[in-house]
N, C-alpha and C. Protein backbone atom coordinates (compact mmCIF):
# COMPACT_ATOMS: atom_id res chain seq x y z
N UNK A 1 0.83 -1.20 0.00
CA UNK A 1 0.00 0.00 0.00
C UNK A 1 0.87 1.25 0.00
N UNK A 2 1.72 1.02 0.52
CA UNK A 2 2.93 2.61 0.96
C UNK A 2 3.29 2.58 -0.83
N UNK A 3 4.25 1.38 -1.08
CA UNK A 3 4.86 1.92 -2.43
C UNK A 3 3.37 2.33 -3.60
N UNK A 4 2.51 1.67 -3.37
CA UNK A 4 1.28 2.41 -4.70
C UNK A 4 0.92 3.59 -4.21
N UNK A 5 1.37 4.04 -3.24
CA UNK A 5 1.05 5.62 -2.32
C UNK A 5 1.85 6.26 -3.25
N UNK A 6 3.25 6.35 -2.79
CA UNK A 6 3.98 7.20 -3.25
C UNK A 6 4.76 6.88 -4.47
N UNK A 7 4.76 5.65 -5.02
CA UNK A 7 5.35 5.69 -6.65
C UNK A 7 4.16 5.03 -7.37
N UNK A 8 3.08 5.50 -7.37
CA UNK A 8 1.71 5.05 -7.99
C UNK A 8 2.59 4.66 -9.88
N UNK A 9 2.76 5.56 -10.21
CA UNK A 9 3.72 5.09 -11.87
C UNK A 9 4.32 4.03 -12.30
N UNK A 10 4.99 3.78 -11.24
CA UNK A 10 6.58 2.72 -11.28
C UNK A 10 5.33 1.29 -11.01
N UNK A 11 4.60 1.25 -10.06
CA UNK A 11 3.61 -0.01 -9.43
C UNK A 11 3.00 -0.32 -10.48
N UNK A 12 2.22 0.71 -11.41
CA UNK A 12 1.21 0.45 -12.24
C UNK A 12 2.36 0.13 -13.47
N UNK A 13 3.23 0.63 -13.77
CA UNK A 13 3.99 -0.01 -15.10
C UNK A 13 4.83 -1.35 -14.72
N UNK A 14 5.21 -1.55 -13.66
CA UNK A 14 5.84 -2.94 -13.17
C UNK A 14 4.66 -4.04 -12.70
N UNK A 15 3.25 -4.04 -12.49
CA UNK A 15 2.28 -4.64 -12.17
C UNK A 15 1.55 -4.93 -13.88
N UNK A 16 1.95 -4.42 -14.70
CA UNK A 16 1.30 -4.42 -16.08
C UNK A 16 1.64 -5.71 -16.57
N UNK A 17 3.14 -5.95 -16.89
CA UNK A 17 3.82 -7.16 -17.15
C UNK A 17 3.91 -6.88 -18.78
N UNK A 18 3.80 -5.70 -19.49
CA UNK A 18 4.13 -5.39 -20.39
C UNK A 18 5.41 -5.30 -20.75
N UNK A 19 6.25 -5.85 -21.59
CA UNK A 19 7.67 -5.64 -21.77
C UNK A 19 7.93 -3.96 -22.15
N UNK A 20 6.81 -3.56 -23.46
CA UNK A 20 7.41 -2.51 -24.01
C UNK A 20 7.15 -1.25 -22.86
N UNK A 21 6.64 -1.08 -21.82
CA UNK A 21 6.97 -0.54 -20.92
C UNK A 21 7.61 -0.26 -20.18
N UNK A 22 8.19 0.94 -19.70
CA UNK A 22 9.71 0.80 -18.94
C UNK A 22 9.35 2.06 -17.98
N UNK A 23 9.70 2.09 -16.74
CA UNK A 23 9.93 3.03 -15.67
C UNK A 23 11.23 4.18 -16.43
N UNK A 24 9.83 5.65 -15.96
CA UNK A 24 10.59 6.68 -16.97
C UNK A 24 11.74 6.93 -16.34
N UNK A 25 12.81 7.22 -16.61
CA UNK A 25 14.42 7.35 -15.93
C UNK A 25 14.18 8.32 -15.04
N UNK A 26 13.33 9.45 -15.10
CA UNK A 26 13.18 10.58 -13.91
C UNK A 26 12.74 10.05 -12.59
N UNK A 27 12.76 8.77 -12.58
CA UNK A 27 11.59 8.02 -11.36
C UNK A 27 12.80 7.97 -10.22
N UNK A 28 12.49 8.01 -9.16
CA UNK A 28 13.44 8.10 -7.93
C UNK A 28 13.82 6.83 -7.65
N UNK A 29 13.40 5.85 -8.31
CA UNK A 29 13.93 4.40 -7.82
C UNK A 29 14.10 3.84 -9.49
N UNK A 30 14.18 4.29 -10.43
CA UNK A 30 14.90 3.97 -11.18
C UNK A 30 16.04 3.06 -11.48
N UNK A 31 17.16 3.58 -10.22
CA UNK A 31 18.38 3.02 -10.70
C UNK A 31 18.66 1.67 -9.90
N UNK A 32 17.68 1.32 -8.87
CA UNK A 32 17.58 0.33 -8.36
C UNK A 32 17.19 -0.80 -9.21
N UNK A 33 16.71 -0.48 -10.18
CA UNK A 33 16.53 -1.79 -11.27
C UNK A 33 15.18 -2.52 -10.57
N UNK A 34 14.19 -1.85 -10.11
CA UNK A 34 12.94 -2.39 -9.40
C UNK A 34 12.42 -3.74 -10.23
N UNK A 35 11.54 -4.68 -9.77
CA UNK A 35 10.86 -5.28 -10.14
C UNK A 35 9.55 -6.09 -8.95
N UNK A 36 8.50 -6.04 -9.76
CA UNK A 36 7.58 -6.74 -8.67
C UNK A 36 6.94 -8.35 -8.68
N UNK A 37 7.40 -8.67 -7.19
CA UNK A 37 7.30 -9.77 -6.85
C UNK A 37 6.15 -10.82 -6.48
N UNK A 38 5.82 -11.90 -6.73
CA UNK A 38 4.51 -12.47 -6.55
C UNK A 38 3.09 -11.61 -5.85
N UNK A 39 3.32 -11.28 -4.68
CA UNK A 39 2.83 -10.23 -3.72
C UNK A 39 2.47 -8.83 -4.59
N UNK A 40 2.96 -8.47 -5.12
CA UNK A 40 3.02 -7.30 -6.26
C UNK A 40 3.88 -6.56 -5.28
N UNK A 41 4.86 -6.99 -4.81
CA UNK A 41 5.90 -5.78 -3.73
C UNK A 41 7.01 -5.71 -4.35
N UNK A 42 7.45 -4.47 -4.67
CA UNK A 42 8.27 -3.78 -5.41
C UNK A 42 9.46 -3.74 -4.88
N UNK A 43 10.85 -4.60 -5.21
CA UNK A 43 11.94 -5.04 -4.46
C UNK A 43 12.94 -4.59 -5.72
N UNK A 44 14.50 -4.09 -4.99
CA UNK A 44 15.82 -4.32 -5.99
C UNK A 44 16.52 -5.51 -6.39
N UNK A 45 15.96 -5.27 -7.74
CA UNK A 45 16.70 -6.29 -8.63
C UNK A 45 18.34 -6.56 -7.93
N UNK A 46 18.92 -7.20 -7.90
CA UNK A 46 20.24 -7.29 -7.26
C UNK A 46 20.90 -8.52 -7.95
N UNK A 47 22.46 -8.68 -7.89
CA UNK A 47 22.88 -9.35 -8.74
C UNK A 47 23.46 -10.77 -8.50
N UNK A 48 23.37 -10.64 -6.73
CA UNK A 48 23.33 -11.65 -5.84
C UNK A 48 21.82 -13.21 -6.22
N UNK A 49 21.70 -12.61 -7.15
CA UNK A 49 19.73 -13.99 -7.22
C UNK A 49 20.66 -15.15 -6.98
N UNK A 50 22.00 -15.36 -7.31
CA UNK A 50 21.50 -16.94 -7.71
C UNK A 50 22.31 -17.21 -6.19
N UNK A 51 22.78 -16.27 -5.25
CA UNK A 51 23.21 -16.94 -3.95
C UNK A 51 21.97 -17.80 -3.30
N UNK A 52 22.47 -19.00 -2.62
CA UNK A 52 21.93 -20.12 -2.20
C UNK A 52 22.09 -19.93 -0.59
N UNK A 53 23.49 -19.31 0.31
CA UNK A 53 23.33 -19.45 1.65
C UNK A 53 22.67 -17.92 2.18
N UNK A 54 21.69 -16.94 1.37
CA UNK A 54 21.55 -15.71 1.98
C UNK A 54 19.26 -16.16 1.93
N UNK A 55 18.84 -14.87 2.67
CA UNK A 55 17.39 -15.18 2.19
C UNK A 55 16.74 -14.76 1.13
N UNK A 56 15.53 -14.65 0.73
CA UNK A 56 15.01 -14.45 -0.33
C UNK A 56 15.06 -12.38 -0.01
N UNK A 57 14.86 -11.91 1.55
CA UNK A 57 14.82 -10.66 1.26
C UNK A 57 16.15 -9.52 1.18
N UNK A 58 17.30 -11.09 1.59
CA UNK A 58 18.31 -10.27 1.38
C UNK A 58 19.07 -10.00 0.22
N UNK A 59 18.54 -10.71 -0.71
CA UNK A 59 19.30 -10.89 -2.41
C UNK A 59 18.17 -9.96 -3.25
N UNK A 60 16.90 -9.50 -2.66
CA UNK A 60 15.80 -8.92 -3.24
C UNK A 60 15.00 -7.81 -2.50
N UNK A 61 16.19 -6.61 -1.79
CA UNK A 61 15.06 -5.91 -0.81
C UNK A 61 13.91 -5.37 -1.04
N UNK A 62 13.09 -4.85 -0.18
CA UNK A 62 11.93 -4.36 -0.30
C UNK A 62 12.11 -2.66 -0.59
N UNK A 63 11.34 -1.95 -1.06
CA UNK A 63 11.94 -0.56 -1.74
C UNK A 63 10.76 -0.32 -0.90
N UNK A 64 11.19 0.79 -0.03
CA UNK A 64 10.35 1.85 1.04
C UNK A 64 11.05 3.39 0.81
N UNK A 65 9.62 4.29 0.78
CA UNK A 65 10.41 5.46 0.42
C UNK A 65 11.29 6.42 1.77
N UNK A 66 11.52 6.85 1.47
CA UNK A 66 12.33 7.85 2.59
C UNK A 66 11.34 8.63 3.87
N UNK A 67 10.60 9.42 2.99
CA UNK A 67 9.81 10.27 3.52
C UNK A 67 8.28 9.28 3.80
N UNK A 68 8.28 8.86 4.47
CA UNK A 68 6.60 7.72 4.81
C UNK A 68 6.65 7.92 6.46
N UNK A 69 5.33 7.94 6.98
CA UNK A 69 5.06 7.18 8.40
C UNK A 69 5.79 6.06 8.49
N UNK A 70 5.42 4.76 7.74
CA UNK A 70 5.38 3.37 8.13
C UNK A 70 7.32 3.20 7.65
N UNK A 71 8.15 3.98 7.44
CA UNK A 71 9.52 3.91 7.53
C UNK A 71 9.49 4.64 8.42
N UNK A 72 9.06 5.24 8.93
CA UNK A 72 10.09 5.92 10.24
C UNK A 72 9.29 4.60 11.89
N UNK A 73 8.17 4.52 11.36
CA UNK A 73 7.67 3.69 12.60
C UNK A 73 8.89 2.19 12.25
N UNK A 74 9.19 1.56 11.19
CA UNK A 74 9.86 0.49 10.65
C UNK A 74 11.06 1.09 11.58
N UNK A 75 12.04 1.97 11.55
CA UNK A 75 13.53 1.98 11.56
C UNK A 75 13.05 2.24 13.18
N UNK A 76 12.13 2.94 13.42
CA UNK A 76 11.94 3.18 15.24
C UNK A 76 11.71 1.73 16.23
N UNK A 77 11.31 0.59 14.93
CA UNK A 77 10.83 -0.91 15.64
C UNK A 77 12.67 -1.55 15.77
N UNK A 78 13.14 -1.36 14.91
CA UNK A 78 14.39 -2.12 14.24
C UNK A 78 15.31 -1.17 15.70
N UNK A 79 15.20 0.42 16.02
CA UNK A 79 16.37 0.99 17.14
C UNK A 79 16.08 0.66 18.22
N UNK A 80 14.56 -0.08 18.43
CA UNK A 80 14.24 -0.57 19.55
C UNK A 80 14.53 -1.68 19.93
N UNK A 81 14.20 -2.61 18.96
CA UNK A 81 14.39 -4.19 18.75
C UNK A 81 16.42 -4.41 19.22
N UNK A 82 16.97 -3.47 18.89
CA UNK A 82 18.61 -3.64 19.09
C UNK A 82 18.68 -2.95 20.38
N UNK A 83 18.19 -2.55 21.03
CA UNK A 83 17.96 -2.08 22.24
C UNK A 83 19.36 -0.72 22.21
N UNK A 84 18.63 0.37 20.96
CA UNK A 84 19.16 1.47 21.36
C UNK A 84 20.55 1.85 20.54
N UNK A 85 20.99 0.47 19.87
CA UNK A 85 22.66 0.34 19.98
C UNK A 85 22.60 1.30 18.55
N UNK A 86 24.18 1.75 18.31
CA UNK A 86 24.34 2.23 17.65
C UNK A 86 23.84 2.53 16.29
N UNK A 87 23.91 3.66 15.31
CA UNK A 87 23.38 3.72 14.13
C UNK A 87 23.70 2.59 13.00
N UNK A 88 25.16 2.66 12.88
CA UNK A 88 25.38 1.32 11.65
C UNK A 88 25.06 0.53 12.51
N UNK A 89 24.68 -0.14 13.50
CA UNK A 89 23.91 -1.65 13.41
C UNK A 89 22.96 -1.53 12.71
N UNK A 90 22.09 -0.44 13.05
CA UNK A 90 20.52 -0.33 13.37
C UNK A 90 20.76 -0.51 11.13
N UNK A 91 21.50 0.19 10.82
CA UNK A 91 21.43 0.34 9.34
C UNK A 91 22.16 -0.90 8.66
N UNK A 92 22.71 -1.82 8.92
CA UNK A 92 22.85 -3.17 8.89
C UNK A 92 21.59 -3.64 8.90
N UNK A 93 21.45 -3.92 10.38
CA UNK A 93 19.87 -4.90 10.62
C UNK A 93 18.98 -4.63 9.05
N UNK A 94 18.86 -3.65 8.99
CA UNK A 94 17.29 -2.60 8.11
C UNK A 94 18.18 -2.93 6.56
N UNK A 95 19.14 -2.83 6.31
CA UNK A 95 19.37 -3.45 4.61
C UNK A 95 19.39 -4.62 4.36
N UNK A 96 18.79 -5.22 5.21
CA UNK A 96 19.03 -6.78 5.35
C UNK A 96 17.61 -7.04 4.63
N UNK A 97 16.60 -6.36 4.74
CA UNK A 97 15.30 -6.75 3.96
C UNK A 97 15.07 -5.84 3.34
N UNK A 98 15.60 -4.34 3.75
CA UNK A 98 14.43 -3.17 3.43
C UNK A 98 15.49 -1.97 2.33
N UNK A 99 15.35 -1.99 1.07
CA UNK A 99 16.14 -0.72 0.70
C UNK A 99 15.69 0.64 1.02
N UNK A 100 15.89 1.71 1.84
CA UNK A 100 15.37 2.82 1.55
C UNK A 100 16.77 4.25 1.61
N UNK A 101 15.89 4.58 0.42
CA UNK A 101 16.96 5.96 0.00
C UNK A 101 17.34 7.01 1.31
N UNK A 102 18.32 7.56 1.60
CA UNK A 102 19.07 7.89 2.71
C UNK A 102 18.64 7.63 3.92
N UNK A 103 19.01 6.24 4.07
CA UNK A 103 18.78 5.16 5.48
C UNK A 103 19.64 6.20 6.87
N UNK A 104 20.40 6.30 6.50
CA UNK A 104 21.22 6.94 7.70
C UNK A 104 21.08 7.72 7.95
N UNK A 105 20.33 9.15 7.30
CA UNK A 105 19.62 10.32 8.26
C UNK A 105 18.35 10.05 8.65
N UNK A 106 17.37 8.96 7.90
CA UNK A 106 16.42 8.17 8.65
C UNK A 106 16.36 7.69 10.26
N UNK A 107 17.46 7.16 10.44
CA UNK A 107 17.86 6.20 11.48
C UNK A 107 18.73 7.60 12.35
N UNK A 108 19.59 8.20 11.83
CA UNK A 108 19.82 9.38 12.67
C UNK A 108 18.05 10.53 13.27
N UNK A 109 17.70 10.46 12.35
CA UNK A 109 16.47 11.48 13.15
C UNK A 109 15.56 10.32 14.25
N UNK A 110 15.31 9.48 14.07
CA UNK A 110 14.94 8.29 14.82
C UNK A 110 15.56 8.30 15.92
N UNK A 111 17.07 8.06 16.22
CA UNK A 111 17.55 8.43 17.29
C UNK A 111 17.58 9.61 17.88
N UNK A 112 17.54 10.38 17.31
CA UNK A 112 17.64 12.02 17.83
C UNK A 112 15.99 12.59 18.61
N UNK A 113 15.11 11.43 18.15
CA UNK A 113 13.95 11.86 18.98
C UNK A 113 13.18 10.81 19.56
N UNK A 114 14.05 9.52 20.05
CA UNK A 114 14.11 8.60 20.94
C UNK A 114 14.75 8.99 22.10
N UNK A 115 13.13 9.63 23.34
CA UNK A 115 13.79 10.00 24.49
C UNK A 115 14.72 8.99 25.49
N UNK A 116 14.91 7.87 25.31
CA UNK A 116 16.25 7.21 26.41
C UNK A 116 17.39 7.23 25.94
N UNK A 117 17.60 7.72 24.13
CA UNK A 117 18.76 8.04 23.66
C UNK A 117 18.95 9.07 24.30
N UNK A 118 18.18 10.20 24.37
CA UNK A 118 17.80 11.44 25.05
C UNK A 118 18.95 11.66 26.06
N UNK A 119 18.56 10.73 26.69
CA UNK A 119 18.56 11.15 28.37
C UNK A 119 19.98 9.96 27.99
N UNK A 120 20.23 8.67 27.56
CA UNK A 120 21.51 8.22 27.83
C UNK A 120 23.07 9.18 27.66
N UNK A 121 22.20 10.17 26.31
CA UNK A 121 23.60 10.74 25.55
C UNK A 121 23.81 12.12 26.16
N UNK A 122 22.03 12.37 27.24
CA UNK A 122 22.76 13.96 27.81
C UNK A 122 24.34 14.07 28.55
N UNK A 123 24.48 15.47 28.11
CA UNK A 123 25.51 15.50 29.18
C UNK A 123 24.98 17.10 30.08
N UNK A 124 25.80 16.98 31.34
CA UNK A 124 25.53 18.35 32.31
C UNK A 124 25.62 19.48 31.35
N UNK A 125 25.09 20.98 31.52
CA UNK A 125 25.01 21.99 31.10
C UNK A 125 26.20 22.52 31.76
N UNK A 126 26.92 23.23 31.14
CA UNK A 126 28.21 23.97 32.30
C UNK A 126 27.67 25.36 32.65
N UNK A 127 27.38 25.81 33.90
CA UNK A 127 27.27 27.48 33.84
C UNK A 127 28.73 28.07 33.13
N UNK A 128 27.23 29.16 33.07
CA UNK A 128 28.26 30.25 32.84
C UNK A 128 29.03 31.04 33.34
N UNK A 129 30.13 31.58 33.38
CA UNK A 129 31.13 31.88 34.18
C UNK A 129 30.67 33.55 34.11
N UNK A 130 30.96 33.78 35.51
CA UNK A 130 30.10 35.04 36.28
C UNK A 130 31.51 35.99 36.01
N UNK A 131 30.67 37.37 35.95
CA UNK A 131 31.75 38.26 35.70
C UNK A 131 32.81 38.74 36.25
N UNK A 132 34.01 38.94 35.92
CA UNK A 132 35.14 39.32 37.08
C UNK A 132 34.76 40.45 37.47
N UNK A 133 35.97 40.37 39.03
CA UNK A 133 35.48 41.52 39.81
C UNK A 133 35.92 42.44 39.07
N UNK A 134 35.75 43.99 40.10
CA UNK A 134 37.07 45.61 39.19
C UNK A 134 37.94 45.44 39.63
N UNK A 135 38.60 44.39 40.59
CA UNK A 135 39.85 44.39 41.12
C UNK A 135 40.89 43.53 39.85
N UNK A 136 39.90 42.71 39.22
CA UNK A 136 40.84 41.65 38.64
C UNK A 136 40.89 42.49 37.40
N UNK A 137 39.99 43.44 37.04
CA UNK A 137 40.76 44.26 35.82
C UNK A 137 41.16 45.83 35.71
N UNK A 138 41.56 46.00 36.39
CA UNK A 138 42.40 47.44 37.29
C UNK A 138 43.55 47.16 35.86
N UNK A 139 44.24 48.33 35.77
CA UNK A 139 45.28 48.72 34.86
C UNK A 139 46.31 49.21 35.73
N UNK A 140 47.18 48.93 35.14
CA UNK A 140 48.68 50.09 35.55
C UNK A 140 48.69 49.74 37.15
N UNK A 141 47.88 49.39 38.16
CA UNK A 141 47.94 49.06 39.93
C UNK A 141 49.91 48.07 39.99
N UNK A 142 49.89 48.68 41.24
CA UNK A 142 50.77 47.75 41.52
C UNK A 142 51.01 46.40 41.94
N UNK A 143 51.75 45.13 41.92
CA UNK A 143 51.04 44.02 42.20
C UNK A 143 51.02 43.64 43.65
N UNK A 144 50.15 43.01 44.02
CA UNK A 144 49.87 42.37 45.38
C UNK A 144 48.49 43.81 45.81
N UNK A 145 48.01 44.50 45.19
CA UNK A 145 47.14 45.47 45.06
C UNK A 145 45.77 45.26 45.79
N UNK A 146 45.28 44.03 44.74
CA UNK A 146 44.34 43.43 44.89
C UNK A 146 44.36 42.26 45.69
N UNK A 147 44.75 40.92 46.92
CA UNK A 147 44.98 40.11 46.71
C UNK A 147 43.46 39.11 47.25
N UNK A 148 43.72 37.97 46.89
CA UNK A 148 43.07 36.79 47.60
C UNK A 148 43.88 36.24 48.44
N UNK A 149 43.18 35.25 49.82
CA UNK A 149 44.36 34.95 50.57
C UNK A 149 43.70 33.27 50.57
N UNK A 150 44.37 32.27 50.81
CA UNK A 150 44.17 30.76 51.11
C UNK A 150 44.69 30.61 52.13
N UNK A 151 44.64 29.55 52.74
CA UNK A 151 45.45 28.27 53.52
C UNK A 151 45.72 26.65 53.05
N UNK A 152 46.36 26.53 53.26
CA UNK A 152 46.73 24.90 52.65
C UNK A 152 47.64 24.09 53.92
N UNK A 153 47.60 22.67 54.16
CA UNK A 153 48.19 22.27 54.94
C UNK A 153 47.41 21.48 55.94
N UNK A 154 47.55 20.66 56.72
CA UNK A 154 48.67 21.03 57.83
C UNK A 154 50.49 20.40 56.92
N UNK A 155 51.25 20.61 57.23
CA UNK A 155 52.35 20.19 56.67
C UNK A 155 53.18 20.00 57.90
N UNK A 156 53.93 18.93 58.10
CA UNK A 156 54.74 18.20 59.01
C UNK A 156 56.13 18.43 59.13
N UNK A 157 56.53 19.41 60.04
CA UNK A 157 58.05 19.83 59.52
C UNK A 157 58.69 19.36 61.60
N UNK A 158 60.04 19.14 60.63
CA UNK A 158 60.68 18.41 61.89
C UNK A 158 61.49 19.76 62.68
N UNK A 159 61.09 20.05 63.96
CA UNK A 159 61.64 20.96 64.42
C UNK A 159 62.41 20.30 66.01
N UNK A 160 63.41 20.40 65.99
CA UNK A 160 64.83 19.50 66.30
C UNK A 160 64.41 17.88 66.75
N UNK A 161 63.80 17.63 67.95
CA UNK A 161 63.68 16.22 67.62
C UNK A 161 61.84 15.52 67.23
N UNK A 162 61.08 16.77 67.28
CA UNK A 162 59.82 16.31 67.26
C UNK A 162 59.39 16.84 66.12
N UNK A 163 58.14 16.39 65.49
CA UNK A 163 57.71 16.90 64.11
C UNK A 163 56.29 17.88 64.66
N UNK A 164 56.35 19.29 64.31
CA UNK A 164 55.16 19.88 64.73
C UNK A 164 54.23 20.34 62.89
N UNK A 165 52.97 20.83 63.19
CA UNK A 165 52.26 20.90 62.52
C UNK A 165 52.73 22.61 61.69
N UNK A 166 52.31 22.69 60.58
CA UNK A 166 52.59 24.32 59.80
C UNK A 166 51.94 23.93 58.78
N UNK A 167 51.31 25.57 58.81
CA UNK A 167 50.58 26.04 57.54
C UNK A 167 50.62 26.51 56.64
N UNK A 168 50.39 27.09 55.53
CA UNK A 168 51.23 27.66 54.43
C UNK A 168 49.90 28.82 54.50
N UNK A 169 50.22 30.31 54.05
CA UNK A 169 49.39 31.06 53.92
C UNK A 169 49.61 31.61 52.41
N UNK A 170 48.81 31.56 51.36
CA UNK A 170 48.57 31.60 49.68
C UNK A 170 48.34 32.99 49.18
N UNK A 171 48.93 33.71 49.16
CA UNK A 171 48.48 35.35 48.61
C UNK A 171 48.59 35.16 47.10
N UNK A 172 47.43 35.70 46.92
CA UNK A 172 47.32 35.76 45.35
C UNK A 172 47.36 37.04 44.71
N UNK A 173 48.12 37.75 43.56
CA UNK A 173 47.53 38.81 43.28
C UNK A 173 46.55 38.59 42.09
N UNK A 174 45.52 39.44 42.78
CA UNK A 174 44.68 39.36 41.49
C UNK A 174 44.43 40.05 40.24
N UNK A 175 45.15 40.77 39.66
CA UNK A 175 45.71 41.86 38.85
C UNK A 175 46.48 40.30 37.96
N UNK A 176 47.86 40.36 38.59
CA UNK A 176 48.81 39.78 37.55
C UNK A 176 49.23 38.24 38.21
N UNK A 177 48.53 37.79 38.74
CA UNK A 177 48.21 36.17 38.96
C UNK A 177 49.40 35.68 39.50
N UNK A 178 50.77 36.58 40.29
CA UNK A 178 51.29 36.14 41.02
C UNK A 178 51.21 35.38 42.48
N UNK A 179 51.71 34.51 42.78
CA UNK A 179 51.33 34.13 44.22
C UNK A 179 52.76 34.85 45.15
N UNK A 180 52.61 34.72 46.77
CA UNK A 180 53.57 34.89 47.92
C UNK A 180 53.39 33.85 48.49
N UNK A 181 54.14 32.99 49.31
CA UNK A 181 53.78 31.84 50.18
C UNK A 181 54.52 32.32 51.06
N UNK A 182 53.80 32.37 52.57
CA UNK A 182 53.96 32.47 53.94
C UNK A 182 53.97 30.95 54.53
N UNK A 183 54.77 31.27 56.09
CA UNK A 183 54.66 29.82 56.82
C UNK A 183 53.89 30.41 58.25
N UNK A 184 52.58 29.65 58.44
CA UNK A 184 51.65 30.00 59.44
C UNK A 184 52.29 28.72 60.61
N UNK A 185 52.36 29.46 61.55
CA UNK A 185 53.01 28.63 62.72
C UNK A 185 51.25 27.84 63.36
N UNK A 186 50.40 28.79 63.11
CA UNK A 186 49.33 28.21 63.95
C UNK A 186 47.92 28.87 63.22
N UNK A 187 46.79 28.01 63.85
CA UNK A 187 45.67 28.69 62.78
C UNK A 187 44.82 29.98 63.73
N UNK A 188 45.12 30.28 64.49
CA UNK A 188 44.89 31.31 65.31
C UNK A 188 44.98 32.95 64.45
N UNK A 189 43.97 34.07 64.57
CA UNK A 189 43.74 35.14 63.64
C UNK A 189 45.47 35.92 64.13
């Protein structure tokens, strides 16, 4: 029913069984070398017929157009049926019976609006980075002007036979991104 939908021409001149009839070359499935099969279903001629270990739909696919409902519901059964997995499977599996003209942005828009692809392939949003202060873009200032201060540590330094605790104090300038490192004996103001 889909292919007498949309190539009503090609069905009715390949369903005739007239020789002197021929599918006009402007036809979009033309070069597939169509022909129709007991069923009257319109499959590519292929050059594989006389293989013996493949099936009857893989030596003779079925011609589905691009743009249809019942191909996008088809390639949405086939990304489901593989549970999700990648595009060339999904486009493997689907040439195995079915020819249709640009399979892989088919099967790409299919995935792209399959919400558990959705949600498997999100990733976090990064904020956006908030504006610097006027300290960090001051001109011509001298450095250590502006600073930030840290702590880091405890750090273990041996003072003659016992090891006591020290801190490091982190001055940053914020102008020209130099640091100072101090030694804090204790965490007391």
């Amino acid at each position: 029913m889909v292919q007498a939908e949309v190539y009503p021409d090609e069905v009715a001149v390949l369903l005739s069984g007239s020789p002197v009839m021929k599918i006009d070359k402007t036809s979009k499935i033309y070069k597939l070398s169509p022909f129709a099969d007991e069923r009257s279903v319109l499959r590519v001629d292929s050059r594989i017929g006389a293989a013996t270990s493949v099936t009857y739909d893989f030596k003779f696919p079925i011609i589905l157009p691009r743009y249809h409902r019942l191909t996008e519901l088809l390639v949405d059964w086939y990304h489901r049926k593989f549970r999700h997995a990648n595009n060339e499977t999904i486009v493997n599996e689907i040439r195995q019976r079915f020819q249709i003209p640009n399979l892989r942005t088919v099967v790409r828009q299919v995935a792209k609006n399959c919400q558990s692809c959705k949600i498997r392939k999100a990733s976090p949003v990064t904020p956006k980075m908030g504006p610097l202060p006027a300290a960090r873009l001051e001109q011509c200032s001298r450095p250590f002007t502006y600073v930030g201060i840290d702590y880091f540590g405890p750090i273990s330094v041996k003072r003659s036979r016992s090891l006591v605790k020290r801190w490091v104090a982190l001055f940053t300038c914020l102008t020209v991104r130099a640091i100072h490192l101090e030694i804090v004996h204790s965490l007391t103001t």
